[in-house]
PDB file of N, CA and C in Angstrom:
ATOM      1  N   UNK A   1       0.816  -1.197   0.000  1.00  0.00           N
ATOM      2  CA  UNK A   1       0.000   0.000   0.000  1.00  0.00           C
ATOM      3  C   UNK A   1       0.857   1.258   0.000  1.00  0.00           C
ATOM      4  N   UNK A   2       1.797   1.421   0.474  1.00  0.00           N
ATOM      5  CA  UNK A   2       2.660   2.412   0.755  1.00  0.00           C
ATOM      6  C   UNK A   2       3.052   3.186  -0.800  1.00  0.00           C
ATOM      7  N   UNK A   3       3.640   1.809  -1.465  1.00  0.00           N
ATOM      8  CA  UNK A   3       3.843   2.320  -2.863  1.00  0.00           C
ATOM      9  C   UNK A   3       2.384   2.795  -4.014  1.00  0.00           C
ATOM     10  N   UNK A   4       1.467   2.259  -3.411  1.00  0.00           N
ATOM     11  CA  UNK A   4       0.222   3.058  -4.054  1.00  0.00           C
ATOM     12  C   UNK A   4      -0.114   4.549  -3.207  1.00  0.00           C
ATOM     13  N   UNK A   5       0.425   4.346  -2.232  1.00  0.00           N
ATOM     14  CA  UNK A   5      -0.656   5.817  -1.848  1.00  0.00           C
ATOM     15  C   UNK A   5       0.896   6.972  -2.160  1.00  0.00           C
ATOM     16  N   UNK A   6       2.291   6.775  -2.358  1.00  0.00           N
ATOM     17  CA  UNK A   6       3.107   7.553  -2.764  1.00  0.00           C
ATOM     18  C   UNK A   6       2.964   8.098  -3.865  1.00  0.00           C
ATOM     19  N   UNK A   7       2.475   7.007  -4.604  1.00  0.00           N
ATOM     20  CA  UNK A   7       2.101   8.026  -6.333  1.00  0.00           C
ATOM     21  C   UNK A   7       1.180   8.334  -6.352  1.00  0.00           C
ATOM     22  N   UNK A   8      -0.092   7.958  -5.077  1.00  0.00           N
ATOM     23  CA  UNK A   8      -1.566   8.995  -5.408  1.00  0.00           C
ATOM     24  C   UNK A   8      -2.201   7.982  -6.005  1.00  0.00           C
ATOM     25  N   UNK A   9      -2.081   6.975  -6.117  1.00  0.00           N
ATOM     26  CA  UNK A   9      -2.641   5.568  -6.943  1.00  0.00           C
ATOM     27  C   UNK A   9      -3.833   4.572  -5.674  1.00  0.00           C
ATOM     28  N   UNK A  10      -3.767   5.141  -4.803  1.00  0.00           N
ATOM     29  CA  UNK A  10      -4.613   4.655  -3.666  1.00  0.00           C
ATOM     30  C   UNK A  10      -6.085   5.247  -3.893  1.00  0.00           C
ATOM     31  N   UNK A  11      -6.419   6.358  -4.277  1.00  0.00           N
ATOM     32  CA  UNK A  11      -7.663   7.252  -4.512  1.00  0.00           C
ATOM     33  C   UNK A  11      -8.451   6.302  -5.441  1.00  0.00           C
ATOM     34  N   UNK A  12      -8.048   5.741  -6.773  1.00  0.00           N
ATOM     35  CA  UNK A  12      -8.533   5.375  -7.610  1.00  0.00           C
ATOM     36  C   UNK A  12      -8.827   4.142  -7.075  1.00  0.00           C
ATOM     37  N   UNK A  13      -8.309   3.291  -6.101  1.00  0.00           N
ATOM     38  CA  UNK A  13      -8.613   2.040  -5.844  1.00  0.00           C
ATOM     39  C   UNK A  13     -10.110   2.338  -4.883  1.00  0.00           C
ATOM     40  N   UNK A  14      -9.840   3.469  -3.871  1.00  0.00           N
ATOM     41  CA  UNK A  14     -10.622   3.547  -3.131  1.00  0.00           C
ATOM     42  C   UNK A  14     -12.254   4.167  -4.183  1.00  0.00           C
ATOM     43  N   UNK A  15     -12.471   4.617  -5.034  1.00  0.00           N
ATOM     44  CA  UNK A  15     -13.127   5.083  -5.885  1.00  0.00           C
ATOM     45  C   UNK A  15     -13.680   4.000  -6.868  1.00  0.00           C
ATOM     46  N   UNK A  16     -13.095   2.940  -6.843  1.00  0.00           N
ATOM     47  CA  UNK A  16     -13.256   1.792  -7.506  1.00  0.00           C
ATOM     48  C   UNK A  16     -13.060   2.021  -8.692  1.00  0.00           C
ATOM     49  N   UNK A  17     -11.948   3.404  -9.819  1.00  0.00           N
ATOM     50  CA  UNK A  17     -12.003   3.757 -11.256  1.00  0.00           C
ATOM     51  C   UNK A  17     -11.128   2.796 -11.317  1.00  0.00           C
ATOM     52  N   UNK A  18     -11.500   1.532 -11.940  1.00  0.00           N
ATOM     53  CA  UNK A  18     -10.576   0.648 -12.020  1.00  0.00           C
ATOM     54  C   UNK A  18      -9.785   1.122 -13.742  1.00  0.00           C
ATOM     55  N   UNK A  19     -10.064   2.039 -14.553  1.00  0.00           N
ATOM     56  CA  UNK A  19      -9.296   1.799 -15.590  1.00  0.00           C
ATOM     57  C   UNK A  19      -8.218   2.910 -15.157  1.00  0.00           C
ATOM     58  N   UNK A  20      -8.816   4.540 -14.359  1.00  0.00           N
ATOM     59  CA  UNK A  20      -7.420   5.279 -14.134  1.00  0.00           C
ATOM     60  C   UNK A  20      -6.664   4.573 -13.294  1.00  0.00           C
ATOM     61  N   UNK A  21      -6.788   3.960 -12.585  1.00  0.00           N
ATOM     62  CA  UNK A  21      -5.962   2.734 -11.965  1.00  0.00           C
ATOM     63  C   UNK A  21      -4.737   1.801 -12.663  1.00  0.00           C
ATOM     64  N   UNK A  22      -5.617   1.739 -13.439  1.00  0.00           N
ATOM     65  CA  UNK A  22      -4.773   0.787 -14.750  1.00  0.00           C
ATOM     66  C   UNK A  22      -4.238   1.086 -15.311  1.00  0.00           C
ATOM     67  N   UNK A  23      -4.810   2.536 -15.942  1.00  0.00           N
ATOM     68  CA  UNK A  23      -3.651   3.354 -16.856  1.00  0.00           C
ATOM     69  C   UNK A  23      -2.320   3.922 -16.025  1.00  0.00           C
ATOM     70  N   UNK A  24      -2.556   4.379 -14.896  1.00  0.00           N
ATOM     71  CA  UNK A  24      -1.518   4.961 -14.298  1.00  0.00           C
ATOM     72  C   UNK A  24      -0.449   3.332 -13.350  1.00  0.00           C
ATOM     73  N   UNK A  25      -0.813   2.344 -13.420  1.00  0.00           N
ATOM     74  CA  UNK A  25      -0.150   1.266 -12.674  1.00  0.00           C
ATOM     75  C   UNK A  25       0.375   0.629 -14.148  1.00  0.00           C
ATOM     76  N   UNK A  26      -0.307   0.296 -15.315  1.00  0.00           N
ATOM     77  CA  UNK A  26       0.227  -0.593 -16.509  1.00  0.00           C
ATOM     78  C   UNK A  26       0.129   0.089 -17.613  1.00  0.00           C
ATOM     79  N   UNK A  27       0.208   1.961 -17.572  1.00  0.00           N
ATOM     80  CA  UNK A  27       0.643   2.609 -18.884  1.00  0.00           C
ATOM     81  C   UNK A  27      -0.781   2.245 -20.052  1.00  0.00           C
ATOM     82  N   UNK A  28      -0.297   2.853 -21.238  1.00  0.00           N
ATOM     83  CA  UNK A  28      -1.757   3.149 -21.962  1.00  0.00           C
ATOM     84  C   UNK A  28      -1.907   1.155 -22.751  1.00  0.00           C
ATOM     85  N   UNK A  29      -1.245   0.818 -22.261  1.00  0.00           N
ATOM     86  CA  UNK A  29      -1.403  -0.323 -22.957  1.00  0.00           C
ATOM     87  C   UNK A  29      -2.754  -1.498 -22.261  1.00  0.00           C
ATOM     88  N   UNK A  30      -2.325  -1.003 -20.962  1.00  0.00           N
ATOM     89  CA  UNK A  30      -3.974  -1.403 -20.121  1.00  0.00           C
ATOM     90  C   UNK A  30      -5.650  -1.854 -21.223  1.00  0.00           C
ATOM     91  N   UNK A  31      -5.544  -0.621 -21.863  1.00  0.00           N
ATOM     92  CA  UNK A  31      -6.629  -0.815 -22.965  1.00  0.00           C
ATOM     93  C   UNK A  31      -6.918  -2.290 -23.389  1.00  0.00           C
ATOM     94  N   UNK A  32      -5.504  -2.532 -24.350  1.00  0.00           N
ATOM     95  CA  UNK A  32      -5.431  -3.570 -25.313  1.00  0.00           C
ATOM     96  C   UNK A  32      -5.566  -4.895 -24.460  1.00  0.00           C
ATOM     97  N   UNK A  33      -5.272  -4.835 -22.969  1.00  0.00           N
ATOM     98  CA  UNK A  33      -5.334  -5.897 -21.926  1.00  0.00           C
ATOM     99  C   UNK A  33      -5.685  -6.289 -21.495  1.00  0.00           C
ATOM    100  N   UNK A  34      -7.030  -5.126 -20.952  1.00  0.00           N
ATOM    101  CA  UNK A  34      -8.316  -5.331 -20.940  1.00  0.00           C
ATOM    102  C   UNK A  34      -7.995  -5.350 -18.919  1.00  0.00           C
ATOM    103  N   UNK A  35      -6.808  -4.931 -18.375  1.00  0.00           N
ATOM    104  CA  UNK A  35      -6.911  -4.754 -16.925  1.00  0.00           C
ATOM    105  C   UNK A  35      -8.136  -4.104 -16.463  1.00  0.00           C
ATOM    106  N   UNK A  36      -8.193  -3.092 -16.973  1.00  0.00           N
ATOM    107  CA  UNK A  36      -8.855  -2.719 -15.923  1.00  0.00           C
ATOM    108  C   UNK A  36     -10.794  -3.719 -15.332  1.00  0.00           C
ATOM    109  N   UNK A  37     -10.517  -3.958 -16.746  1.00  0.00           N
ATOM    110  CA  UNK A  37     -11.703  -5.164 -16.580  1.00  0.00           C
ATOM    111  C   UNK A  37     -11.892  -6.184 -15.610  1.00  0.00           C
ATOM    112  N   UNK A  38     -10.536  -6.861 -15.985  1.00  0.00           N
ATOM    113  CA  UNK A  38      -9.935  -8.002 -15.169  1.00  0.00           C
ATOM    114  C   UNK A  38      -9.805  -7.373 -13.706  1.00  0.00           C
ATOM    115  N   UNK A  39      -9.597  -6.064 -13.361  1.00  0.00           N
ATOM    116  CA  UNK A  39      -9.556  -6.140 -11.834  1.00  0.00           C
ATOM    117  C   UNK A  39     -11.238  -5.437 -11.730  1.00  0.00           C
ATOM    118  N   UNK A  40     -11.900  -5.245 -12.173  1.00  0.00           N
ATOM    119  CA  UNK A  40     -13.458  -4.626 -12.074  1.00  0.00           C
ATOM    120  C   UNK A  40     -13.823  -6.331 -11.385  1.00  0.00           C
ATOM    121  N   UNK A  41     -13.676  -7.385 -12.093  1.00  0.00           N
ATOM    122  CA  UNK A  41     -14.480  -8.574 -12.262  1.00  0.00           C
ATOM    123  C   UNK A  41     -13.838  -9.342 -11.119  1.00  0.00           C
ATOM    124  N   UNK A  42     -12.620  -9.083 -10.611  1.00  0.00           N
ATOM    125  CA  UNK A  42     -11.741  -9.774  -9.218  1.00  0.00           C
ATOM    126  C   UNK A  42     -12.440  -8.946  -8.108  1.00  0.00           C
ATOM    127  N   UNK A  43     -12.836  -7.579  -8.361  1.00  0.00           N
ATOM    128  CA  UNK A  43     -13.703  -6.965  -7.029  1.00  0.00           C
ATOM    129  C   UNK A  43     -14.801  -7.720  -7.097  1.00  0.00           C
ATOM    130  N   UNK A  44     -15.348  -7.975  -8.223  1.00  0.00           N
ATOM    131  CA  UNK A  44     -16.790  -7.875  -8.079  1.00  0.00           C
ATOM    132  C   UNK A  44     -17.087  -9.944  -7.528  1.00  0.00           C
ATOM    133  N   UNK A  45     -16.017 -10.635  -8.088  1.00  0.00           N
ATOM    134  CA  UNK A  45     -16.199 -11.949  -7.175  1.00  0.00           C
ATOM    135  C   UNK A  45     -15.859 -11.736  -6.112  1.00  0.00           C
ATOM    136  N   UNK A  46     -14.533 -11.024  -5.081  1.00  0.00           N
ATOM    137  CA  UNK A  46     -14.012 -11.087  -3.893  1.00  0.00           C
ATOM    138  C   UNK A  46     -14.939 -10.296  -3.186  1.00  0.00           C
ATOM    139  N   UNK A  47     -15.812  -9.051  -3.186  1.00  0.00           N
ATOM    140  CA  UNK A  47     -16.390  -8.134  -2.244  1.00  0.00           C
ATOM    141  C   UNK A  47     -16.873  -9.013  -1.446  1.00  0.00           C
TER     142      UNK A  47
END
């Protein structure tokens, strides 16, 4: 956690924007990867 809340990358988790999340943790390539999806769908089984 430490290294997310240093770059300001903690807000977006807490906000649940899972793609500015993605873009700013795995760069613009996130898109083609479809992360931010993949962690939308890991919240939405684990909550």
């Amino acid at each position: 956690m430490t290294f997310l809340k240093s770059n300001g990358w903690d807000k977006y988790l807490r906000t649940l924007d899972w793609a500015e999340f993605a873009r700013h943790y795995n760069g613009p390539q996130y898109v083609q990867n479809k992360y931010d999806k993949k962690l939308q769908d890991a919240y939405s089984k684990y909550k």
